[in-house]
C-alpha atoms as a PDB file:
ATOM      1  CA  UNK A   1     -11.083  27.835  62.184  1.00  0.00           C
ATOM      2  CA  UNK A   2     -14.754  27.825  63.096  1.00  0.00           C
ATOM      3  CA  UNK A   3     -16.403  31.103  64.260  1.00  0.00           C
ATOM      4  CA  UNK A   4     -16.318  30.071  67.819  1.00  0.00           C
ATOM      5  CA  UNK A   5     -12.716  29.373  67.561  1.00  0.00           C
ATOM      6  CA  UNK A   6     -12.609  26.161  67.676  1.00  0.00           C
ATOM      7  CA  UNK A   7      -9.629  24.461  65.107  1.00  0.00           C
ATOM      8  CA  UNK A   8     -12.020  21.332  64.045  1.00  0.00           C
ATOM      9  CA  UNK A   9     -11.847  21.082  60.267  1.00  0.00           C
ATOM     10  CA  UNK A  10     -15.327  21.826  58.711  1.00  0.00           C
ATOM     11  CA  UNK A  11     -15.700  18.199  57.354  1.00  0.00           C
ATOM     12  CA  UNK A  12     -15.095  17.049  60.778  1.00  0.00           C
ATOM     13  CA  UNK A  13     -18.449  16.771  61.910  1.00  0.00           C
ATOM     14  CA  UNK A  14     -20.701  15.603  59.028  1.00  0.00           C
ATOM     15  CA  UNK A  15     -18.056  12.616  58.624  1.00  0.00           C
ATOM     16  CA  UNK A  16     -18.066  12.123  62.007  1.00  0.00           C
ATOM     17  CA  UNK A  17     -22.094  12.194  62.275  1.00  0.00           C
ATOM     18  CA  UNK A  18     -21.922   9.940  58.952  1.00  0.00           C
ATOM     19  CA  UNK A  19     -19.898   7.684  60.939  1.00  0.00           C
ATOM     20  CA  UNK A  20     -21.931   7.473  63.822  1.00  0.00           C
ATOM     21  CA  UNK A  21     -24.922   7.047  61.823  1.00  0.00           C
ATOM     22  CA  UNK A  22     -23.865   3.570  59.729  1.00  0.00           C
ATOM     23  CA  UNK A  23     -22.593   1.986  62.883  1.00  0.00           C
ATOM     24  CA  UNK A  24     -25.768   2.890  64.737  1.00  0.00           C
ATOM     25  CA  UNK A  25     -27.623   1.476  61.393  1.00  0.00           C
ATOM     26  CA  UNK A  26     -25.417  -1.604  61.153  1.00  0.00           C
ATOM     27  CA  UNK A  27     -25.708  -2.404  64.836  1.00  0.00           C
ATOM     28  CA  UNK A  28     -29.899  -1.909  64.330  1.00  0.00           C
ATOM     29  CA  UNK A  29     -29.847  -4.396  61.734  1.00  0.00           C
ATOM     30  CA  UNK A  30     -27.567  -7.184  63.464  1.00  0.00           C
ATOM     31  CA  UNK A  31     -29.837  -6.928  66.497  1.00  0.00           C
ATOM     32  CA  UNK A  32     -32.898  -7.306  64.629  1.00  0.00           C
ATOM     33  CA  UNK A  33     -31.446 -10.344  62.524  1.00  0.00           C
ATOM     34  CA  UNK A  34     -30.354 -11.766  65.585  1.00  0.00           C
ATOM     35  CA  UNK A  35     -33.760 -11.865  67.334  1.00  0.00           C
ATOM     36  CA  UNK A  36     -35.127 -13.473  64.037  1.00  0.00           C
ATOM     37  CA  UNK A  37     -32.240 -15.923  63.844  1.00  0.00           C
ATOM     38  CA  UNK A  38     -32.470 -16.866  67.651  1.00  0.00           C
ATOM     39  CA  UNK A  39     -36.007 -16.792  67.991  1.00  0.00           C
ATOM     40  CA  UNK A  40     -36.927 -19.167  64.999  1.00  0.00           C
ATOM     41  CA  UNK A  41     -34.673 -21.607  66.464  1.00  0.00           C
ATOM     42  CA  UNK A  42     -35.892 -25.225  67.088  1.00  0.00           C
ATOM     43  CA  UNK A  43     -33.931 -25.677  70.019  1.00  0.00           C
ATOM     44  CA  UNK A  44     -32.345 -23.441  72.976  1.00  0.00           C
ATOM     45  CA  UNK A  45     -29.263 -25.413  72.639  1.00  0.00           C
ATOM     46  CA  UNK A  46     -28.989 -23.882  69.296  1.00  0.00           C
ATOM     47  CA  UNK A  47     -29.014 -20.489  70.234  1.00  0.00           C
ATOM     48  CA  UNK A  48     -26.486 -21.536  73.136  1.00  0.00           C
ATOM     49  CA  UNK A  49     -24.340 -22.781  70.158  1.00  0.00           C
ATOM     50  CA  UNK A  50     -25.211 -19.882  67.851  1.00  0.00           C
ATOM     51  CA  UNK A  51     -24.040 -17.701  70.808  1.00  0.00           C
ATOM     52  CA  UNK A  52     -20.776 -19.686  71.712  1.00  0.00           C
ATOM     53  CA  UNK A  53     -19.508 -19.357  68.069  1.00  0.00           C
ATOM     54  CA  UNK A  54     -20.083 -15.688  67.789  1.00  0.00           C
ATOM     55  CA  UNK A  55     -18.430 -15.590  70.905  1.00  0.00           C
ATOM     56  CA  UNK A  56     -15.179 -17.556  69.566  1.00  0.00           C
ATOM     57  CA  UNK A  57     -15.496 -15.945  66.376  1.00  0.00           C
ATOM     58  CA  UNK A  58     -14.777 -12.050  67.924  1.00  0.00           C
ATOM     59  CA  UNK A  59     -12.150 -13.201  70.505  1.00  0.00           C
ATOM     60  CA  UNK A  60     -10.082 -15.953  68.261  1.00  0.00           C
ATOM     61  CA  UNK A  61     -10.660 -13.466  64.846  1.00  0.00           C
ATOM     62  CA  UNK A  62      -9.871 -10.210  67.027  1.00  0.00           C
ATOM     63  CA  UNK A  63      -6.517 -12.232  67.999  1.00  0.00           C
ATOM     64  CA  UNK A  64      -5.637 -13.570  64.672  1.00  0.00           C
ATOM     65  CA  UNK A  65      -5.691 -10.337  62.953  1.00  0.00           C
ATOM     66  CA  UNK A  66      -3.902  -7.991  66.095  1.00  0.00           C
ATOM     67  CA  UNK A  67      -1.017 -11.008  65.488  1.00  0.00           C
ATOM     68  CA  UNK A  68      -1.157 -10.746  61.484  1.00  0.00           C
ATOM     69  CA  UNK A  69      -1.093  -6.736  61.641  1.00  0.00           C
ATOM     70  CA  UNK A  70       1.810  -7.134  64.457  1.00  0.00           C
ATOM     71  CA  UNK A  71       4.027  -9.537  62.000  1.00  0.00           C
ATOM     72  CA  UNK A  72       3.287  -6.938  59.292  1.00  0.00           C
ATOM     73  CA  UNK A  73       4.131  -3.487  61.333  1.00  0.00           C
ATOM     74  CA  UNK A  74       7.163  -5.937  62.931  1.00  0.00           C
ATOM     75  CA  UNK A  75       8.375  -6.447  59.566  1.00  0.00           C
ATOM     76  CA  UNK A  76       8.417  -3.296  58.280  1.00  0.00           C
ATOM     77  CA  UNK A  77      10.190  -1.724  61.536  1.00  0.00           C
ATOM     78  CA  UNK A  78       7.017   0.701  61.740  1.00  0.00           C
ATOM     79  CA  UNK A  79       7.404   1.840  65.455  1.00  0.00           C
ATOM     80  CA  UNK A  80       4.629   4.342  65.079  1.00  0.00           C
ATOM     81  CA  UNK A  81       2.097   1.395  63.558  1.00  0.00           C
ATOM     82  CA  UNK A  82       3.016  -0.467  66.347  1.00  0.00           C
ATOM     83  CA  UNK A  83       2.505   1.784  69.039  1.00  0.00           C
ATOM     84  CA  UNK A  84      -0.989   2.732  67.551  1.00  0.00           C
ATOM     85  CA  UNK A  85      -1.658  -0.932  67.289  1.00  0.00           C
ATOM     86  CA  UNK A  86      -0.706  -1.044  70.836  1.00  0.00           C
ATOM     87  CA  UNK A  87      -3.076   1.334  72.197  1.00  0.00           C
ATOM     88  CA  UNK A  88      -5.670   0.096  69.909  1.00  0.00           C
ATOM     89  CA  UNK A  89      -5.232  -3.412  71.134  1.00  0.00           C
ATOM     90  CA  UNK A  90      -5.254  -2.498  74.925  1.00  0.00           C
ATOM     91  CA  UNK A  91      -8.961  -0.814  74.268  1.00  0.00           C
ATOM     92  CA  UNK A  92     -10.419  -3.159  72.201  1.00  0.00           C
ATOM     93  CA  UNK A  93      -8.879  -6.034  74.569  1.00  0.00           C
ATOM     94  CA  UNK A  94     -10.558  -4.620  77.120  1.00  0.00           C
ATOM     95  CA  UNK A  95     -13.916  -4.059  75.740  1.00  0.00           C
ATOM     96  CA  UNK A  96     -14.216  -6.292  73.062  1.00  0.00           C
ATOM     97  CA  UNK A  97     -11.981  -9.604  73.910  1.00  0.00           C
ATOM     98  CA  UNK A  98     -12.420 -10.250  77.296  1.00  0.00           C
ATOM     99  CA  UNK A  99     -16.000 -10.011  77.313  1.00  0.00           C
ATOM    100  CA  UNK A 100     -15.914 -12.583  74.382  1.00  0.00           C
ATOM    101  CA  UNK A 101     -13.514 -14.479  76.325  1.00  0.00           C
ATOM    102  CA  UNK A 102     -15.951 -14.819  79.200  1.00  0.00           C
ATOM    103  CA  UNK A 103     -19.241 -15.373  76.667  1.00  0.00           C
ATOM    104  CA  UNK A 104     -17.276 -17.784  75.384  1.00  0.00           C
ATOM    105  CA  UNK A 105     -16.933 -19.928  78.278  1.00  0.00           C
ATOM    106  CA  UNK A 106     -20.278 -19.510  79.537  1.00  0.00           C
ATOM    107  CA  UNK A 107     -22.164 -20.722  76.681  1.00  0.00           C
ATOM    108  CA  UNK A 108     -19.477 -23.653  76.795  1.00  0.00           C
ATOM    109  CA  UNK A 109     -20.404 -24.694  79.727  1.00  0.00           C
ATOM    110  CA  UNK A 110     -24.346 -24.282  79.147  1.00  0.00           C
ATOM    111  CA  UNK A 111     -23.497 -26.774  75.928  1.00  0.00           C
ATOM    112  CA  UNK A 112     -21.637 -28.861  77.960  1.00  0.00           C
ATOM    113  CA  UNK A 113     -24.989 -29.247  80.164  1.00  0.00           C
ATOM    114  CA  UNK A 114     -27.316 -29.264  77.545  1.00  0.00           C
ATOM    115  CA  UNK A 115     -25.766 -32.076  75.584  1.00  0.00           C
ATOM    116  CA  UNK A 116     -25.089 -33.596  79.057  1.00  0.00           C
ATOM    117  CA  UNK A 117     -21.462 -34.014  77.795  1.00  0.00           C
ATOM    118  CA  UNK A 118     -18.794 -35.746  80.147  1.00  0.00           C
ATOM    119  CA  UNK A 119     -15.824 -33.301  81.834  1.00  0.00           C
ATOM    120  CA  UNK A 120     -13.658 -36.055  81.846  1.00  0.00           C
ATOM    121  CA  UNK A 121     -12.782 -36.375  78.502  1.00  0.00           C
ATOM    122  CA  UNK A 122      -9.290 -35.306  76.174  1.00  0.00           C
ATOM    123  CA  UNK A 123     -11.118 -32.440  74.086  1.00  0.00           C
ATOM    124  CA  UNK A 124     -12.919 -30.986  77.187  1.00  0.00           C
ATOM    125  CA  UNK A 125      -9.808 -30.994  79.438  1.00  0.00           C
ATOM    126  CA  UNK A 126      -7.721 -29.592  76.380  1.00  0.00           C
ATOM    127  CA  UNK A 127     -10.583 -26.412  75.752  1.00  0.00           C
ATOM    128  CA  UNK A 128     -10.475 -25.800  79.213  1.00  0.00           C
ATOM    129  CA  UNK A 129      -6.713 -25.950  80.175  1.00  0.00           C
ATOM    130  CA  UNK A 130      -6.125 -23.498  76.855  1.00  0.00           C
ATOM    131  CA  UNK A 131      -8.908 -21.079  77.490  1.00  0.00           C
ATOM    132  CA  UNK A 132      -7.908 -20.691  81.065  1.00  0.00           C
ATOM    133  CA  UNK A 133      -4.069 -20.045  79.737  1.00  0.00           C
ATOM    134  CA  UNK A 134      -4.988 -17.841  77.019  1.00  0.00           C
ATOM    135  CA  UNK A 135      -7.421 -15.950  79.550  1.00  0.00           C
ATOM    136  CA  UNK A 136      -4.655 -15.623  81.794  1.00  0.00           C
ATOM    137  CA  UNK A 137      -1.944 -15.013  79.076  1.00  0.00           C
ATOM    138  CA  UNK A 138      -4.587 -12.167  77.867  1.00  0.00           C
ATOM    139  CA  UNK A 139      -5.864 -10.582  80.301  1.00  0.00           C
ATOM    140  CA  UNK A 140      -2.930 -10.645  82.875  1.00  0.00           C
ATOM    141  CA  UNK A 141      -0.135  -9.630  80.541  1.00  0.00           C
ATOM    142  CA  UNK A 142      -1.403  -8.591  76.762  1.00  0.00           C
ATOM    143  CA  UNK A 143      -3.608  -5.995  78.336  1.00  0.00           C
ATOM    144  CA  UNK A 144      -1.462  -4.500  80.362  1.00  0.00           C
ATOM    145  CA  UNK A 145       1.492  -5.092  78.092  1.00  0.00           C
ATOM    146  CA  UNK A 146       0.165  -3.009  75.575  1.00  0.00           C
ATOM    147  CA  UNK A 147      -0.323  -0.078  77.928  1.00  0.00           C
ATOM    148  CA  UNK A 148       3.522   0.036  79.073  1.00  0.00           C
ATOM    149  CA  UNK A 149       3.973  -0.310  75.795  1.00  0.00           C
ATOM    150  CA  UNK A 150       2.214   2.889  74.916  1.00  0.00           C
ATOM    151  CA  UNK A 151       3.648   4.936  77.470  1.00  0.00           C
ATOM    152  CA  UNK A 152       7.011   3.591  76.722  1.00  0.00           C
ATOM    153  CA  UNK A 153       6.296   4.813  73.415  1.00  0.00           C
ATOM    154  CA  UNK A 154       5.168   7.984  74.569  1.00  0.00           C
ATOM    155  CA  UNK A 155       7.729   9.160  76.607  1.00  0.00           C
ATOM    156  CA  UNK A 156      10.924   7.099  74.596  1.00  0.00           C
ATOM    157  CA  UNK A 157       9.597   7.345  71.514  1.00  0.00           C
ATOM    158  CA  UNK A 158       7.586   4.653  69.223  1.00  0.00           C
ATOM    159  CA  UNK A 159      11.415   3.572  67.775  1.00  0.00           C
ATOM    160  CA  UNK A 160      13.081   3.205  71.109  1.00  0.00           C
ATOM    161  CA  UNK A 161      15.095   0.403  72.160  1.00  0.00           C
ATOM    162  CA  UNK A 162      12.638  -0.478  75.456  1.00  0.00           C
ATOM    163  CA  UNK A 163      10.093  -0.046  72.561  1.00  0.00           C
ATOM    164  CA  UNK A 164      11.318  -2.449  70.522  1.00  0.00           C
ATOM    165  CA  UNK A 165      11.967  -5.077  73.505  1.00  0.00           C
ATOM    166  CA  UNK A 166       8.708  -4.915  74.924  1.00  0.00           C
ATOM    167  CA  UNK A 167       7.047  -5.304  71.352  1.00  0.00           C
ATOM    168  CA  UNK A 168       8.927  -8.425  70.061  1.00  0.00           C
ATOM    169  CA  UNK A 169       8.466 -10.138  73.928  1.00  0.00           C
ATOM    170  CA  UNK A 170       4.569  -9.503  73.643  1.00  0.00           C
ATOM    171  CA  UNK A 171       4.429 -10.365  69.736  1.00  0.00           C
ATOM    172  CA  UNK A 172       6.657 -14.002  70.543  1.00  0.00           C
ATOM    173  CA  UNK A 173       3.949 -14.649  73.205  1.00  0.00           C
ATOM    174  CA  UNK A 174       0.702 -13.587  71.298  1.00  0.00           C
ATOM    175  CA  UNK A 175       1.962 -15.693  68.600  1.00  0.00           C
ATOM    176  CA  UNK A 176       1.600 -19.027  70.700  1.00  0.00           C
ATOM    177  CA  UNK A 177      -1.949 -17.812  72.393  1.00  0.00           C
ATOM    178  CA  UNK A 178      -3.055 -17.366  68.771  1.00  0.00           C
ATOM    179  CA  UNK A 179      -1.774 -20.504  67.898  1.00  0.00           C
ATOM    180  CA  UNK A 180      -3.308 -21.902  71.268  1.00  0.00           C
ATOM    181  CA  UNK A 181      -6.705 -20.149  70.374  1.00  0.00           C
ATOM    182  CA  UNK A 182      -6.985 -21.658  66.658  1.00  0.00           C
ATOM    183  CA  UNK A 183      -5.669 -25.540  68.536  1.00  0.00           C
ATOM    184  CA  UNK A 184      -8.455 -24.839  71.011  1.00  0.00           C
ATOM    185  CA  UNK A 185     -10.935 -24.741  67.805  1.00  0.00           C
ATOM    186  CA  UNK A 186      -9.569 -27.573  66.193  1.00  0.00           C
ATOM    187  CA  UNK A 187     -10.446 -29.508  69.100  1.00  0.00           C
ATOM    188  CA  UNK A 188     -13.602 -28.445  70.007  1.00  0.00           C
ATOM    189  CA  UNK A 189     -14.643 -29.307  66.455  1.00  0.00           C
ATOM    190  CA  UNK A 190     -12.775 -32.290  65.963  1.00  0.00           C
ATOM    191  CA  UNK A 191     -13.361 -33.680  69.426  1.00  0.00           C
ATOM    192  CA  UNK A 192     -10.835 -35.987  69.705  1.00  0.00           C
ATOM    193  CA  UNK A 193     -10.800 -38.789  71.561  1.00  0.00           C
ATOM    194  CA  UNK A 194      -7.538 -40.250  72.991  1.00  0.00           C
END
């Protein structure tokens, strides 16, 4: 115990400030490479893309690897790995996802009137129709899925039968927006035209 009484271990707060430090460092150097990267760019439709991607990249990789770690934790009946993946995934939904969600869009539909692309076509109608069901899908019943999930878990118990319910309902669903998300790539790279 600390002379002021307070029960933090002594390593606590040099990890901590370690911690704190590298991210602030790591999030310096990304923002500087960034401006670089974007500035030096030929075009602005390039940074539009360059944005979009980054976008895609933190909501569709975010998704793929809450699903892969859910599979895992499902597997190995870990109801406490679940429920901390739980309340993980509701904050970083939140503040990570949706926000990428939305960039994502945006910066699709700048493209879309940069390259003066047409609305009516197969790979357009097919981006849109899945990002406004995966939007929905995530944002009006992941997120809040997750948090009756973790009070469930809190007041049941992370092994509890309602537990258990609500976890393999939201895992069956976020396995077909994931699969959604990565279709939704395919065609936006592939562009097919039917």
């Amino acid at each position: 115990m600390s002379p002021d009484g307070d029960s933090t271990a002594v390593g606590e707060a040099p990890a901590a400030a370690r911690t704190a430090g590298s991210t602030l460092l790591a999030a310096a150097f990304l923002v500087a490479g960034a401006i670089v990267l974007l500035w030096y760019a030929p075009d602005s439709v390039l940074v539009y893309r360059a944005l979009h991607v980054i976008a895609i990249v933190i909501w569709v990789g975010g998704d793929i690897t809450l699903t892969t770690l859910g599979i895992v934790f499902e597997r190995r009946r870990d109801g406490e790995a679940l429920a901390v993946l739980g309340k993980l995934g509701a904050w970083i939904g939140v503040h990570v996802y949706t926000p990428a969600l939305f960039a994502a869009l945006g910066f699709g539909i700048a493209l879309m009137q940069k390259y003066d692309y047409s609305w009516s076509v197969f790979w357009v109608d097919f981006a849109l129709v899945g990002w406004a069901i995966a939007a929905t899908v995530g944002v009006g019943f992941v997120g809040p899925e997750l948090g009756r999930i973790d009070r469930a878990a809190q007041q049941l118990g992370p092994d509890s039968d309602e537990v258990r319910r609500r976890v393999k309902c939201l895992f069956t669903i976020f396995r077909f927006d994931t699969a959604l998300l990565i279709l939704i790539v395919l065609d936006m790279t592939a562009k097919p035209s039917f």
